[in-house]
N, C-alpha and C. Protein backbone atom coordinates (compact mmCIF):
# COMPACT_ATOMS: atom_id res chain seq x y z
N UNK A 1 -213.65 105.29 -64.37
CA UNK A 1 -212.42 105.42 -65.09
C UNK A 1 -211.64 104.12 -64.97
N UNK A 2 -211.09 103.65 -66.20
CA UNK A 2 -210.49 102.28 -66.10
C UNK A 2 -208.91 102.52 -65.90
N UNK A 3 -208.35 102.27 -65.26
CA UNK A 3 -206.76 102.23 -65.26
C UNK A 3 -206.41 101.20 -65.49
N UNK A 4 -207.08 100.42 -65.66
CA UNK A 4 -206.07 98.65 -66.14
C UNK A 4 -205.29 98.91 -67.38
N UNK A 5 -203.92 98.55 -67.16
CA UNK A 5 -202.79 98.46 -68.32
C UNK A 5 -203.49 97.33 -69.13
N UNK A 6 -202.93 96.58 -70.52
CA UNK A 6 -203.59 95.16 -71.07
C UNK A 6 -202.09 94.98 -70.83
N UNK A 7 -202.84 93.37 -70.98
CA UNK A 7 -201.77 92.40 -70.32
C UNK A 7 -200.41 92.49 -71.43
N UNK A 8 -199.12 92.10 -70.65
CA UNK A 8 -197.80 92.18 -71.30
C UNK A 8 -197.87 90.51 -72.24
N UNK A 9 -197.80 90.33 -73.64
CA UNK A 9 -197.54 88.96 -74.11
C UNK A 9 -196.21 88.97 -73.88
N UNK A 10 -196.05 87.51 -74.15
CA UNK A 10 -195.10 86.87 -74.53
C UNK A 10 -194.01 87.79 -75.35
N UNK A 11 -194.77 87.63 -76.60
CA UNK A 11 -194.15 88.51 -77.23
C UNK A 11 -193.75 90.22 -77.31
N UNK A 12 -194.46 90.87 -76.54
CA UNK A 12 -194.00 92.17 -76.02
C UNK A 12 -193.13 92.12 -75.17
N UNK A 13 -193.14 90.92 -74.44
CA UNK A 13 -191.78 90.86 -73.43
C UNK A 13 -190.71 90.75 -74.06
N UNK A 14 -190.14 89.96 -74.74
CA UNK A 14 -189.58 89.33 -75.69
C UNK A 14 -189.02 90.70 -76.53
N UNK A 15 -189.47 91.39 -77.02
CA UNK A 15 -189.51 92.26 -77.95
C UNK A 15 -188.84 93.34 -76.75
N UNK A 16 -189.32 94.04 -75.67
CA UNK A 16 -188.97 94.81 -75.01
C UNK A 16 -187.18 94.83 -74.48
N UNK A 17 -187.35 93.17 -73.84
CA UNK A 17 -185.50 93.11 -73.63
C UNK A 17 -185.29 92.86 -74.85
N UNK A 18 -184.84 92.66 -75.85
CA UNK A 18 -184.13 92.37 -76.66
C UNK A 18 -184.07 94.29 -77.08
N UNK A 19 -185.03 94.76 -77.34
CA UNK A 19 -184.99 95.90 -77.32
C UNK A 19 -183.78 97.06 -76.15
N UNK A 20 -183.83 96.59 -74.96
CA UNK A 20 -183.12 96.90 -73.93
C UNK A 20 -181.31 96.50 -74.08
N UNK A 21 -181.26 95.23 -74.35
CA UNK A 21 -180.22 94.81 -75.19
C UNK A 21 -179.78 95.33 -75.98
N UNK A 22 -180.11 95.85 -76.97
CA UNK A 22 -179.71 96.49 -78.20
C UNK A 22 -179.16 98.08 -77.88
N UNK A 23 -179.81 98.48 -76.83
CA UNK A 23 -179.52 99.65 -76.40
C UNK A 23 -178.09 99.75 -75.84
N UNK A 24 -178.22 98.84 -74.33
CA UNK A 24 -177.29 98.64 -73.90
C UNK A 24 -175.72 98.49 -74.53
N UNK A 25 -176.25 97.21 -75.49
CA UNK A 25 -174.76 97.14 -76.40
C UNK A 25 -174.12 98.35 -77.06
N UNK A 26 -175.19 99.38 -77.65
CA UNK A 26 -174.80 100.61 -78.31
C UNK A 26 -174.42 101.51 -77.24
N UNK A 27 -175.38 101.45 -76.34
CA UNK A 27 -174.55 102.76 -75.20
C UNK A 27 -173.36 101.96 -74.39
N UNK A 28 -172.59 100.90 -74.59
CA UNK A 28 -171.12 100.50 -74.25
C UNK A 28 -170.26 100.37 -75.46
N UNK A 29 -170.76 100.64 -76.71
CA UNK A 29 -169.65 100.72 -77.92
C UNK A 29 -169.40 102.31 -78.30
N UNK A 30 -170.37 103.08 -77.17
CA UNK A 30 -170.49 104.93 -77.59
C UNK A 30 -169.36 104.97 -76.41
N UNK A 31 -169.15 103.96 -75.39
CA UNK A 31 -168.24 104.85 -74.61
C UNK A 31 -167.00 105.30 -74.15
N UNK A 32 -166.35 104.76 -75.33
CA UNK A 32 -165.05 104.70 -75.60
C UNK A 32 -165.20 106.50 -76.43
N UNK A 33 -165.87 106.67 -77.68
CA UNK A 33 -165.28 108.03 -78.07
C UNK A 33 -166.47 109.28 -77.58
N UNK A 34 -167.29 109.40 -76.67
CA UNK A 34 -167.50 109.78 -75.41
C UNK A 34 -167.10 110.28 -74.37
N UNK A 35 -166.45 109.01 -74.06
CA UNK A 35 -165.51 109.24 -72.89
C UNK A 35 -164.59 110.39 -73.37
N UNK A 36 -163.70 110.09 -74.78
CA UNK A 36 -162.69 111.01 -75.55
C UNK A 36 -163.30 112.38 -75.38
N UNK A 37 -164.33 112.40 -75.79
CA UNK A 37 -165.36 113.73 -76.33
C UNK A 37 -165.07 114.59 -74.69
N UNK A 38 -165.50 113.74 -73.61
CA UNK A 38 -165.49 114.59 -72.56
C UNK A 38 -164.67 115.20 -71.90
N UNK A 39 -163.01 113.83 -72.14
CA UNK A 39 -162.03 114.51 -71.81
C UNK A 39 -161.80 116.09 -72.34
N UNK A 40 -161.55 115.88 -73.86
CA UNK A 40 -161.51 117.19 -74.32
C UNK A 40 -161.30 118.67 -73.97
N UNK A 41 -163.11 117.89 -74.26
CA UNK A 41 -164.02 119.14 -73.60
C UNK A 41 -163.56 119.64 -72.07
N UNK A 42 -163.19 119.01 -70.88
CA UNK A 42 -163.25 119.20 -69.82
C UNK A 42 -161.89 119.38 -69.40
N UNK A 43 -160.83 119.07 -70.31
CA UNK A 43 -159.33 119.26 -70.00
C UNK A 43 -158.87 118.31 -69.21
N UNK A 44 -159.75 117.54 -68.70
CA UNK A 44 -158.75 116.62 -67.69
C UNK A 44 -157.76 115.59 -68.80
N UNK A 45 -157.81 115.32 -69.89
CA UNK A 45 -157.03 113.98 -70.27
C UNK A 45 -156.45 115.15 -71.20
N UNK A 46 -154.90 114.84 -71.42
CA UNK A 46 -154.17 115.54 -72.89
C UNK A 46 -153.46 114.57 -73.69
N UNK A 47 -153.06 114.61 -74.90
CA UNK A 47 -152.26 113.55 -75.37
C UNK A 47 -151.00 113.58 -75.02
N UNK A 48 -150.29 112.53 -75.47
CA UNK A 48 -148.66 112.48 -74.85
C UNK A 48 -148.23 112.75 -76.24
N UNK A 49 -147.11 113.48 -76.53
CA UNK A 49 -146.12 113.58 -77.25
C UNK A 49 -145.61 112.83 -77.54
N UNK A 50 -144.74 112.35 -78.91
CA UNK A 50 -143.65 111.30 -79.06
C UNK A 50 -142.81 111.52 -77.71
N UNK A 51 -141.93 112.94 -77.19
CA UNK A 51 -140.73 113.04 -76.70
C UNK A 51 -141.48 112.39 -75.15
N UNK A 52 -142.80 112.76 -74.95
CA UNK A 52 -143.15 112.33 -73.47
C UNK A 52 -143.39 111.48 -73.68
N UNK A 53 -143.50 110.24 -74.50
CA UNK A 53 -143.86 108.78 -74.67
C UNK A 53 -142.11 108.60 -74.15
N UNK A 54 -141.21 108.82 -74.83
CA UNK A 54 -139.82 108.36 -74.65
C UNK A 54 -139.34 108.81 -73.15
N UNK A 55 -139.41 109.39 -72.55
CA UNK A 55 -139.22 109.66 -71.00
C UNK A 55 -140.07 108.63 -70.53
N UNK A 56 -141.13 108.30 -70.69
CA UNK A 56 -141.79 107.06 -69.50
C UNK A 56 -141.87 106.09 -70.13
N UNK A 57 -140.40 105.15 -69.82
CA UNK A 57 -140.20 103.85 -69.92
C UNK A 57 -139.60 103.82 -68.65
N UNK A 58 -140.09 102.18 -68.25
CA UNK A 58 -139.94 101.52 -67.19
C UNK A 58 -138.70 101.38 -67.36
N UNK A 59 -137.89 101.65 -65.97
CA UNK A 59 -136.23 101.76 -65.60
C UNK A 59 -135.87 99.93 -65.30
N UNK A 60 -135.66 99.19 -65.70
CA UNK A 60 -135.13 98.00 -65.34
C UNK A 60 -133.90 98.57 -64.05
N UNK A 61 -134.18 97.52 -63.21
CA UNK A 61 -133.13 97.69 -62.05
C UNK A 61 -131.78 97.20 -62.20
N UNK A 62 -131.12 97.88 -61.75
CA UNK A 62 -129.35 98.09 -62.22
C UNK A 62 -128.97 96.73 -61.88
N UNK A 63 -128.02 96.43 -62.63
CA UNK A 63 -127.18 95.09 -62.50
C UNK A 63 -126.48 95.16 -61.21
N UNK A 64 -125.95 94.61 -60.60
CA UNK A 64 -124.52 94.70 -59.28
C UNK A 64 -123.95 93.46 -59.24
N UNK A 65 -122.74 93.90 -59.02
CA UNK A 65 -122.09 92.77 -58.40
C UNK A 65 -122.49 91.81 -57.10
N UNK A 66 -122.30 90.88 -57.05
CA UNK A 66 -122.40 89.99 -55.84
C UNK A 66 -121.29 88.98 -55.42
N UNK A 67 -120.88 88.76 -54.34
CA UNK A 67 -119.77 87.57 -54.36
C UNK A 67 -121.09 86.42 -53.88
N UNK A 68 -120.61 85.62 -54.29
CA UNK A 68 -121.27 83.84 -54.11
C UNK A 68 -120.11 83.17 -53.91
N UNK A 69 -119.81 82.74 -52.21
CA UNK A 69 -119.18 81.84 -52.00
C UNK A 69 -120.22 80.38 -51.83
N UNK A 70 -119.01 79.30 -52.13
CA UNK A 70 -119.64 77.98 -52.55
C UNK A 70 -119.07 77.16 -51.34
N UNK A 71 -119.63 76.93 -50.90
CA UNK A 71 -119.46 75.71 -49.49
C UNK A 71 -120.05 74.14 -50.12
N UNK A 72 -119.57 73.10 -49.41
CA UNK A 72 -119.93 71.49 -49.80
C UNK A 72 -119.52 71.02 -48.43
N UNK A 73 -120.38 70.17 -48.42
CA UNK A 73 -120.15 69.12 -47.18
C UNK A 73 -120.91 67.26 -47.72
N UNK A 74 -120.44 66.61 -46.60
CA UNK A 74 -120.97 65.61 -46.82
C UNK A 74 -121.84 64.67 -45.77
N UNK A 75 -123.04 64.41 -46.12
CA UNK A 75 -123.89 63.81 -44.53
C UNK A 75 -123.43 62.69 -44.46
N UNK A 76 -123.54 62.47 -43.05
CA UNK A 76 -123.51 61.34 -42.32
C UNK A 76 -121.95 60.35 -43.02
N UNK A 77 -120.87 61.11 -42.92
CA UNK A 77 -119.91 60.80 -43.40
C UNK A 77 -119.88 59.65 -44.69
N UNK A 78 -120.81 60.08 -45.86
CA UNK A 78 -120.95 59.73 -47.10
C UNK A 78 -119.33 59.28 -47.87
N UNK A 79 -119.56 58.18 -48.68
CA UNK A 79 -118.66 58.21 -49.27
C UNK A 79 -118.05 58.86 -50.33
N UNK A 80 -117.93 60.05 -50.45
CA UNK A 80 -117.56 61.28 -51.94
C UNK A 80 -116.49 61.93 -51.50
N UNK A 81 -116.09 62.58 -52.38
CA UNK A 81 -115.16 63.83 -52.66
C UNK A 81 -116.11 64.12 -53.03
N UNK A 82 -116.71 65.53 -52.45
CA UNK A 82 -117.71 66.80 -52.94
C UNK A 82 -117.15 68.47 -52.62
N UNK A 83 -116.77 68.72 -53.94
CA UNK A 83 -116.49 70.08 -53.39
C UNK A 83 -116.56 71.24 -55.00
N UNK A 84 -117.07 72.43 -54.31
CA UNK A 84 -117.01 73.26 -55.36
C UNK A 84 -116.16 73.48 -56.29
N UNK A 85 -116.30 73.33 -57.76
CA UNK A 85 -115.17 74.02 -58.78
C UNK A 85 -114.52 75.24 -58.38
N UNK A 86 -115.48 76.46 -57.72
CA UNK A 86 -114.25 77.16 -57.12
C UNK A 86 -115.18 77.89 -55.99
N UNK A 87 -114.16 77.90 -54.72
CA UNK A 87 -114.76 78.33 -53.72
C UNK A 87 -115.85 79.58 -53.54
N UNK A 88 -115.43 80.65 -54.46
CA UNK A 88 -116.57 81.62 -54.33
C UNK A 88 -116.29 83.00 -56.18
N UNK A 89 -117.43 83.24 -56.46
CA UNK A 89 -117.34 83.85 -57.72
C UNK A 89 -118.09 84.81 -57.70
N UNK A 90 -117.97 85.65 -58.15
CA UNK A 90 -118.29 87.28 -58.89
C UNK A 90 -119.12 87.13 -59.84
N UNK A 91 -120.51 87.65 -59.40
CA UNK A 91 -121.51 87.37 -60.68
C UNK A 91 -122.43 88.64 -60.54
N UNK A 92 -122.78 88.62 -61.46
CA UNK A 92 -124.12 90.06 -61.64
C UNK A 92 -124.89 89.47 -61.60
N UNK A 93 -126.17 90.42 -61.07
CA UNK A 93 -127.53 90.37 -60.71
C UNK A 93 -128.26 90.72 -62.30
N UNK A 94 -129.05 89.38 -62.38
CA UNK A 94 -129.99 89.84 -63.50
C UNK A 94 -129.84 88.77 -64.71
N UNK A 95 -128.62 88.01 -64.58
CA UNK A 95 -127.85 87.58 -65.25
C UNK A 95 -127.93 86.09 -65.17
N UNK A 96 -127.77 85.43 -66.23
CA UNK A 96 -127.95 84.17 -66.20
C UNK A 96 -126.14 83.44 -65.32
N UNK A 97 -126.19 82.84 -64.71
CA UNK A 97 -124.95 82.38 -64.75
C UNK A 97 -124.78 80.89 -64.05
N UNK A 98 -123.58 80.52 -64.34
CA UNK A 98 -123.35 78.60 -64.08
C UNK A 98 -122.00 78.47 -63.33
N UNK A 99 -122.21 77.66 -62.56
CA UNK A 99 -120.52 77.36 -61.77
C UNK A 99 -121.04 75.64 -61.54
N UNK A 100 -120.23 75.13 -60.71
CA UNK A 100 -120.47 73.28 -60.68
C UNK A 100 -119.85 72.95 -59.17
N UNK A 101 -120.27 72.07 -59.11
CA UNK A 101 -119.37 71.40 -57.71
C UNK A 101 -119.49 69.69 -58.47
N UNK A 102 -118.02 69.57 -57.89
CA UNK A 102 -117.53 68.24 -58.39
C UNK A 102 -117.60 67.35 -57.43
N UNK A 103 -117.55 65.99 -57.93
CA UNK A 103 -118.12 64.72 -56.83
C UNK A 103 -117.77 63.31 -57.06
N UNK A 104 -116.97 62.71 -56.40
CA UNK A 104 -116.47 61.31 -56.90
C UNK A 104 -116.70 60.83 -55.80
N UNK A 105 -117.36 59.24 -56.58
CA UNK A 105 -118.26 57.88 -55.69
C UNK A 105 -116.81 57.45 -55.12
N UNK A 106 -116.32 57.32 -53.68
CA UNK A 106 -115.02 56.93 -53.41
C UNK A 106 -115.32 55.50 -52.21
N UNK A 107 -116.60 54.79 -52.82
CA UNK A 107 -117.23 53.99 -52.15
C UNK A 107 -116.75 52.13 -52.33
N UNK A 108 -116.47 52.12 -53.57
CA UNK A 108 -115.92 51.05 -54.17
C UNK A 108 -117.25 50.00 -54.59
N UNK A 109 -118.16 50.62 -54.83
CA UNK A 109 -119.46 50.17 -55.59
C UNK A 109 -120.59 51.27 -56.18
N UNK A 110 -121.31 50.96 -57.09
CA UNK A 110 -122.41 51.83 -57.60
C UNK A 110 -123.35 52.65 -56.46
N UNK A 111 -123.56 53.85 -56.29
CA UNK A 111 -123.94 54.49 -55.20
C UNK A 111 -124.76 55.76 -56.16
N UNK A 112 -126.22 55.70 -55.27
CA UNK A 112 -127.06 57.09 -55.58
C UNK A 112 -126.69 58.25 -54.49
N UNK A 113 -126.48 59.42 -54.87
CA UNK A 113 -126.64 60.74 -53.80
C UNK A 113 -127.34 61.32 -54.31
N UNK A 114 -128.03 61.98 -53.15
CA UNK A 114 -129.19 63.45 -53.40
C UNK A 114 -128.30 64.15 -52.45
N UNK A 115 -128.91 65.65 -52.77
CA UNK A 115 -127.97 67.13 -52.69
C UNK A 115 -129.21 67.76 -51.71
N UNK A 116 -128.48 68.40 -50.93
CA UNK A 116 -129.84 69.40 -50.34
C UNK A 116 -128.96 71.08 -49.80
N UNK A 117 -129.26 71.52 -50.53
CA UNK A 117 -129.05 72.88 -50.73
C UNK A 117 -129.42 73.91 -49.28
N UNK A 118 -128.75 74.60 -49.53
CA UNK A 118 -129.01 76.33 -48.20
C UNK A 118 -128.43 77.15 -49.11
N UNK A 119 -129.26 78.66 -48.24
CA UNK A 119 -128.45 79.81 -49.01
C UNK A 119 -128.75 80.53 -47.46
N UNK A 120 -127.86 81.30 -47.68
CA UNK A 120 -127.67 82.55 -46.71
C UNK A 120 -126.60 83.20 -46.86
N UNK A 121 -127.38 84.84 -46.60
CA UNK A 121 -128.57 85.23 -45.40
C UNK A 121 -129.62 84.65 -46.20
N UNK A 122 -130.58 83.81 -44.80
CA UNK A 122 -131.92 83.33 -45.40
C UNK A 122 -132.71 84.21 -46.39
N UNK A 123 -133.04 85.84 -46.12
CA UNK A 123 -133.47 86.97 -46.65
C UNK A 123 -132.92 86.66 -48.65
N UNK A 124 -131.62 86.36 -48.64
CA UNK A 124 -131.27 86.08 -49.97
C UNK A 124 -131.87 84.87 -50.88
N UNK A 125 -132.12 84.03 -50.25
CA UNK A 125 -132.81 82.99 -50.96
C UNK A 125 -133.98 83.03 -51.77
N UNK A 126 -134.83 84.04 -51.50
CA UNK A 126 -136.00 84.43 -51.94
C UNK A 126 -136.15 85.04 -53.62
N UNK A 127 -134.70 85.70 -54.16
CA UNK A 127 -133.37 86.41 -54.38
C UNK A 127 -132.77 85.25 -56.17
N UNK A 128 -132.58 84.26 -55.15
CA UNK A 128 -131.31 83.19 -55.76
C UNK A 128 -132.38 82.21 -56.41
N UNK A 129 -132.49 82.13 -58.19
CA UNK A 129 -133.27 81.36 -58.35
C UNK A 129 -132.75 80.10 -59.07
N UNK A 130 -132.65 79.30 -59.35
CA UNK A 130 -131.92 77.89 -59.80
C UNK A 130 -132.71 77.30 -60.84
N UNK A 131 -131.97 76.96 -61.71
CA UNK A 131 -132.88 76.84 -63.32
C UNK A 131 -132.18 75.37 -63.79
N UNK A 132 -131.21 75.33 -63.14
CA UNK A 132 -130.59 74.03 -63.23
C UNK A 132 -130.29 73.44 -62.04
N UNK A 133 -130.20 72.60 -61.66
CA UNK A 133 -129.34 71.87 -60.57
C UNK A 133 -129.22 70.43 -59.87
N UNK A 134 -127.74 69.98 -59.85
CA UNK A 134 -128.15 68.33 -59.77
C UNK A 134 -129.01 67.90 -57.85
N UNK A 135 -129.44 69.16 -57.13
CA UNK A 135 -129.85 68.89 -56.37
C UNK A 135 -131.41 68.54 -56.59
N UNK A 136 -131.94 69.05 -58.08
CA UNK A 136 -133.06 68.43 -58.57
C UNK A 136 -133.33 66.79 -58.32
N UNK A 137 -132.43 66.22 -58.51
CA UNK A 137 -132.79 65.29 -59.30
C UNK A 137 -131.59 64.25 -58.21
N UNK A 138 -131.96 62.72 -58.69
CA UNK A 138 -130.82 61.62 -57.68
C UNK A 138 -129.77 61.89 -58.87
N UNK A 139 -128.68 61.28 -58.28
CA UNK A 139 -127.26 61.13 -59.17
C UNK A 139 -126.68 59.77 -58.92
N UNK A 140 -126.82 59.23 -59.86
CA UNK A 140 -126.00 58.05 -59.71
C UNK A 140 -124.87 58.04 -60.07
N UNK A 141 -124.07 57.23 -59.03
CA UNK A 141 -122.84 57.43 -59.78
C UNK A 141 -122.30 55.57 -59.69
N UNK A 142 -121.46 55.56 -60.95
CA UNK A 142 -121.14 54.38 -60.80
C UNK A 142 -119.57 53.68 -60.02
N UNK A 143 -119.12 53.13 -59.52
CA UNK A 143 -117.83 52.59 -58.48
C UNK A 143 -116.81 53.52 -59.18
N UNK A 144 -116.23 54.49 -58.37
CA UNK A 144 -114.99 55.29 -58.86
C UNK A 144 -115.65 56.30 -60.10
N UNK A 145 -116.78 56.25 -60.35
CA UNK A 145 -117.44 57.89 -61.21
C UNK A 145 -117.33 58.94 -60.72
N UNK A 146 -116.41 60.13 -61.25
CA UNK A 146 -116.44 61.48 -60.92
C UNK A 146 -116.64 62.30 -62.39
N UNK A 147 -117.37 63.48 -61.50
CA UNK A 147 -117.97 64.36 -62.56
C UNK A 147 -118.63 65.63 -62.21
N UNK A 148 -118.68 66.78 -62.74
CA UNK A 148 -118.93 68.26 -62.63
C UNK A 148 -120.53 67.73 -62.80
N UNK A 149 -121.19 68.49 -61.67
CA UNK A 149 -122.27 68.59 -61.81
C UNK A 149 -122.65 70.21 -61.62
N UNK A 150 -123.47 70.67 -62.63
CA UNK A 150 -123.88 72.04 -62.88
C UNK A 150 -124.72 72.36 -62.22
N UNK A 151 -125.03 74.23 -61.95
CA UNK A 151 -125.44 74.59 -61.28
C UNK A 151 -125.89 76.33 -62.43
N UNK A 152 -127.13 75.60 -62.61
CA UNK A 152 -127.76 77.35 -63.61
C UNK A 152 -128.42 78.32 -62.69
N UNK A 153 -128.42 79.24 -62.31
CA UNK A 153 -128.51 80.62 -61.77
C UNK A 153 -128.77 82.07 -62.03
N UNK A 154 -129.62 82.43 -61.52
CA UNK A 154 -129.75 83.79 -61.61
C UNK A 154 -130.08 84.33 -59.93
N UNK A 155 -129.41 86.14 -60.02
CA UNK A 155 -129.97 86.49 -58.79
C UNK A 155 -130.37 87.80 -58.70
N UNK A 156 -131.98 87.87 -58.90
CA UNK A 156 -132.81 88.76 -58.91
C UNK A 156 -132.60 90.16 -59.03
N UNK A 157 -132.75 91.12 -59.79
CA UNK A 157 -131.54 92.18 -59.70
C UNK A 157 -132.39 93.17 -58.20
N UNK A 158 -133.27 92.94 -57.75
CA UNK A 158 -134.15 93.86 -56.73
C UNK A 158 -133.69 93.08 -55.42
N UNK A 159 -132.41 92.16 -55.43
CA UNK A 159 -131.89 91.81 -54.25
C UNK A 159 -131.62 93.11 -53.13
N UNK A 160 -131.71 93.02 -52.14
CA UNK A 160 -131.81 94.44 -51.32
C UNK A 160 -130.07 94.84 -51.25
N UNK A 161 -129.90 95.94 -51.25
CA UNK A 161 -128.54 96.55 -51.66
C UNK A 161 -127.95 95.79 -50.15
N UNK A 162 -128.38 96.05 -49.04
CA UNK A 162 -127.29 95.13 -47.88
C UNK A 162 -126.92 94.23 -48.05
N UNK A 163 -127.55 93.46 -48.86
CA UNK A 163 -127.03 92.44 -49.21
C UNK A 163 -126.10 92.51 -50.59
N UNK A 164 -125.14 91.44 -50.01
CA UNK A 164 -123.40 91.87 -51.12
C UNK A 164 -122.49 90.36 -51.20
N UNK A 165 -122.74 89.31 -50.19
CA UNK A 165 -122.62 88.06 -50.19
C UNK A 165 -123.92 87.09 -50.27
N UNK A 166 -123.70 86.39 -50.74
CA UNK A 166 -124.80 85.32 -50.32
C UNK A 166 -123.63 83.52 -50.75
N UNK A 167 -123.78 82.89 -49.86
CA UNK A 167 -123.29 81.81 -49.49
C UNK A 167 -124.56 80.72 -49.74
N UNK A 168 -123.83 79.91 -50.58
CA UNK A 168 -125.06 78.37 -51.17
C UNK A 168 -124.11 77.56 -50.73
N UNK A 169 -124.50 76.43 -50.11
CA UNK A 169 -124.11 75.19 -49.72
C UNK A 169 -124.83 74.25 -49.72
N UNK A 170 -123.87 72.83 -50.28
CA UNK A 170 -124.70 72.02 -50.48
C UNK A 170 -124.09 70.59 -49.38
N UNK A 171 -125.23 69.85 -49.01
CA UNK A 171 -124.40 69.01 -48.30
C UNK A 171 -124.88 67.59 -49.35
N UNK A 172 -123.99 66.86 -49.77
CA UNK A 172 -124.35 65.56 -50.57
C UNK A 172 -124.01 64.42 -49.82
N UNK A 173 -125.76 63.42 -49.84
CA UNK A 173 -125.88 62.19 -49.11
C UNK A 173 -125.95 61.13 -49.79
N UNK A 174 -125.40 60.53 -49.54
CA UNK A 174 -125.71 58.84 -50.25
C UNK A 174 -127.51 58.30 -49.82
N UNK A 175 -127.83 58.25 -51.01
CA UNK A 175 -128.96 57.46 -50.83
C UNK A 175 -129.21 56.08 -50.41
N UNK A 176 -129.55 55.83 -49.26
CA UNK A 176 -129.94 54.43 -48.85
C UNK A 176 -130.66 53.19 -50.00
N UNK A 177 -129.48 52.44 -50.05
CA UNK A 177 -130.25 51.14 -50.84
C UNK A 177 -131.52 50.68 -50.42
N UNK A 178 -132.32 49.74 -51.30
CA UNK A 178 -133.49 48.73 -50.69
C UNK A 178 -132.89 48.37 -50.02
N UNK A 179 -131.67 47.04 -50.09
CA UNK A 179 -131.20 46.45 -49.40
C UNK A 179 -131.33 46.97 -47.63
N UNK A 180 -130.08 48.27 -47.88
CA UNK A 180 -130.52 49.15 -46.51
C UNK A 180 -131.15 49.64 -45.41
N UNK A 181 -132.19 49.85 -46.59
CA UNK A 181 -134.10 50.38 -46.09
C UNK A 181 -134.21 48.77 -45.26
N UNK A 182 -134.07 47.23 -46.42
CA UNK A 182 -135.18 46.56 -45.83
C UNK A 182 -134.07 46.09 -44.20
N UNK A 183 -132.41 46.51 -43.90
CA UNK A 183 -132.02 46.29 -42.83
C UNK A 183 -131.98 47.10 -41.97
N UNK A 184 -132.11 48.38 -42.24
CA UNK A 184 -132.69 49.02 -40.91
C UNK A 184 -134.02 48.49 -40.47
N UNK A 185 -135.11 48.47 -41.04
CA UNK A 185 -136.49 47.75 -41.09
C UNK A 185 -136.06 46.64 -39.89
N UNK A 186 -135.32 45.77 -40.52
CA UNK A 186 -135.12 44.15 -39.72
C UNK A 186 -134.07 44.76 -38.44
N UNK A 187 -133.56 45.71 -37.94
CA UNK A 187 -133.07 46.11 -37.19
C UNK A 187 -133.87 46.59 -35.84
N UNK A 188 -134.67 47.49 -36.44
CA UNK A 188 -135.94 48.54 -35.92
C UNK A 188 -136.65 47.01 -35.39
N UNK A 189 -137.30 45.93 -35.91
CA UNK A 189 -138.19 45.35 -35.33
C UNK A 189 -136.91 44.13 -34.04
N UNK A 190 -135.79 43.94 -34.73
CA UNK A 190 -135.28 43.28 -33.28
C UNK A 190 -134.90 43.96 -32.22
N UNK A 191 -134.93 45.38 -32.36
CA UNK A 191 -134.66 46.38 -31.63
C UNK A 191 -136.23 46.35 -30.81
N UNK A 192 -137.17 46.42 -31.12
CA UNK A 192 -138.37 46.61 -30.85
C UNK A 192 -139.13 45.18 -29.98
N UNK A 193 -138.73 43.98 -30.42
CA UNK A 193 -139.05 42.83 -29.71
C UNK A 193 -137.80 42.57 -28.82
N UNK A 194 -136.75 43.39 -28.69
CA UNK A 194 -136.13 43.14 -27.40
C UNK A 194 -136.69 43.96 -26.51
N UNK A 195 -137.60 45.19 -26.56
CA UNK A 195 -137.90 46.07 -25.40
C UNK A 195 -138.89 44.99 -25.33
């Protein structure tokens, strides 16, 4: 008795997956109204109603009030007037909103400052998002230039209810000239060949 299969060609292979393929694709385009067919039949799936479509919408989280007091300082006894347009404001959560802190070069020459920001409670910062702000970016200001620099804001409306203040402060530094840089530099090394 012979049991030898004949050999698989090329082309019967060939022919077989593509064959397998074809299947496949049809039994994953059956299983979408299938699937329907079984729910049905089996009761587990029902349709929704217009009126039960309108009950399940996602609840957006409630607006609240918040106070935002505004603090300013200045490093390393900088030459500015820096201080908030107004010490602290009433804003809703969710909400786009803008306040400024104002700043005059009281240096008696052209001067860059950068801004470096805090918020607290630290927990709030996570919270407080900033869409504008001149702590982005350097500010030049030119001998005796003063000017409102803005501040765009939002604060998250899923801020945790204990929280009811949150305090931003900014402290604004004068940026060190080249000049500066290259005399601390020449400082640092006569400092260094006197040890």
């Amino acid at each position: 008795m012979n049991t030898q299969q004949p050999p698989v060609t090329t082309r019967n292979l060939a022919l077989r997956l593509g064959g397998a393929a074809v299947l496949m694709f049809g039994f994953g385009f059956a299983l979408v109204p299938l699937y329907d067919i079984f729910c049905e039949v089996t009761g587990i799936r029902f349709e929704l109603r217009a009126s039960d479509e309108a009950r399940i919408t996602e609840q957006p989280a409630l607006s609240r009030a918040v106070t935002l007091e505004l603090l300013a300082s200045t490093g390393n006894g900088a030459p500015w007037e820096f201080r908030p347009v107004a010490d602290s404001i009433e804003v809703q959560t969710g909400l786009m909103q803008e306040t400024a802190y104002f700043a005059k070069n009281l240096s008696g020459r052209d001067i860059v400052g950068t801004a470096t920001p805090d918020v607290a409670p630290r927990e709030a910062g996570r919270y407080l998002k900033k869409v504008e702000c001149f702590c982005f970016t350097e500010q030049p200001f030119a001998e005796g230039e003063a000017r409102n620099m803005p501040v765009r804001f939002y604060i998250e409306p899923d801020l945790p209810a204990h929280i009811d203040t949150i305090t931003l402060a900014y402290t604004f530094h004068e940026k060190p000239s080249a000049a500066d840089n290259a005399q601390v530099a020449a400082d640092d090394a006569t400092h260094a060949a006197q040890l």
